[in-house]
Protein backbone atom coordinates (compact mmCIF):
# COMPACT_ATOMS: atom_id res chain seq x y z
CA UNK A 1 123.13 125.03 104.85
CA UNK A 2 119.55 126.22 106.05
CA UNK A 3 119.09 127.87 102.88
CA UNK A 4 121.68 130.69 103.15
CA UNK A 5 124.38 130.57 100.75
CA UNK A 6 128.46 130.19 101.79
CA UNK A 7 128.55 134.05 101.41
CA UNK A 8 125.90 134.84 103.48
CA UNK A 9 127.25 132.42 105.94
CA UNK A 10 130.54 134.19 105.86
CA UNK A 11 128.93 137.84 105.70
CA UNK A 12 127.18 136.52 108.95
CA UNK A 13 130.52 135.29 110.40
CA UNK A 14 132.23 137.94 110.00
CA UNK A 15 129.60 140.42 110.84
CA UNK A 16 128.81 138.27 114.20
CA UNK A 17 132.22 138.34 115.33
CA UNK A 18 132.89 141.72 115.14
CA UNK A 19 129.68 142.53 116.85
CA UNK A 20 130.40 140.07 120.03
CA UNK A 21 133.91 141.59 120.14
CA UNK A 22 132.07 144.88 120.31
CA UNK A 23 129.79 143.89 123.22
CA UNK A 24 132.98 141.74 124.90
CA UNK A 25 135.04 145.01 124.91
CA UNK A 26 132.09 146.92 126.71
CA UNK A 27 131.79 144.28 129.23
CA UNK A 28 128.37 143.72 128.12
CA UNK A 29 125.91 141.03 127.49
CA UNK A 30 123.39 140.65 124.48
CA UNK A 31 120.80 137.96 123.52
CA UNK A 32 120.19 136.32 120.65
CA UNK A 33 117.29 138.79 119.03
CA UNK A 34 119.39 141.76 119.59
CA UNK A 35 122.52 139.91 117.37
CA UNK A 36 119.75 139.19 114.78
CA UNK A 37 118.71 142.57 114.86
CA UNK A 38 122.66 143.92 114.45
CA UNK A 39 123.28 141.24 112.04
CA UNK A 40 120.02 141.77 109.63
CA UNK A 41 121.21 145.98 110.10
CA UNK A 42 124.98 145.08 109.16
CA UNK A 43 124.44 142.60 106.65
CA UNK A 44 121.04 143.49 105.16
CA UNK A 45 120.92 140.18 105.32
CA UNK A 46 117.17 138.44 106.46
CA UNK A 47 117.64 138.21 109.46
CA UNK A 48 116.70 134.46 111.94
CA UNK A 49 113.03 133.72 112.95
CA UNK A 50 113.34 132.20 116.38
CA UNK A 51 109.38 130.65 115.96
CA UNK A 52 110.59 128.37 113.39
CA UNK A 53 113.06 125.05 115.06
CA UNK A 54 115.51 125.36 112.04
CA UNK A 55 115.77 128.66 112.38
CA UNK A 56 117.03 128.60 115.95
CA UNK A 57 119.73 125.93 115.04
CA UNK A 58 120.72 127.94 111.96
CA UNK A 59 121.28 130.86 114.65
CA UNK A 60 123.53 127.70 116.63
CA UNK A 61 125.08 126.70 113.46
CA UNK A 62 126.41 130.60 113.14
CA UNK A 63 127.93 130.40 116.50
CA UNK A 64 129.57 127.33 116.03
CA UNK A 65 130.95 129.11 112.98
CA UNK A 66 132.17 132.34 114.37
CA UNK A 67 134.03 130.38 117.38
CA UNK A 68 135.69 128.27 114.61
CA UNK A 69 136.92 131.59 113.25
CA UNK A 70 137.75 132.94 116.41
């Protein structure tokens, strides 16, 4: 799905959760380019270009997967 394997989909997931549990336990916000940023650093990973339409719904995509998780 948008070129990233099931792995890397489930690195992501994984990775993505724990950071938004993070940032939920310090009462804090974050936007979308700073969980690229974390997730590209964690993961090593490529990270989401945010220019590109299927890009941005790939970022959706991961969301919708880390909720399912959660």
């Amino acid at each position: 799905m948008y070129g990233r394997s099931d792995e890397a989909w489930e690195q992501l997931t994984d990775a993505g959760l724990k950071f938004l549990v993070e940032r939920a336990q310090l009462r804090k916000v974050t936007t979308y380019t700073e969980m690229n940023s974390v997730l590209v650093r964690r993961t090593e990973l490529p990270g989401f270009d945010f220019e590109q339409a299927d890009e941005r719904a790939a970022m959706g995509y991961l969301l919708g997967l880390i909720v399912g998780q959660d």
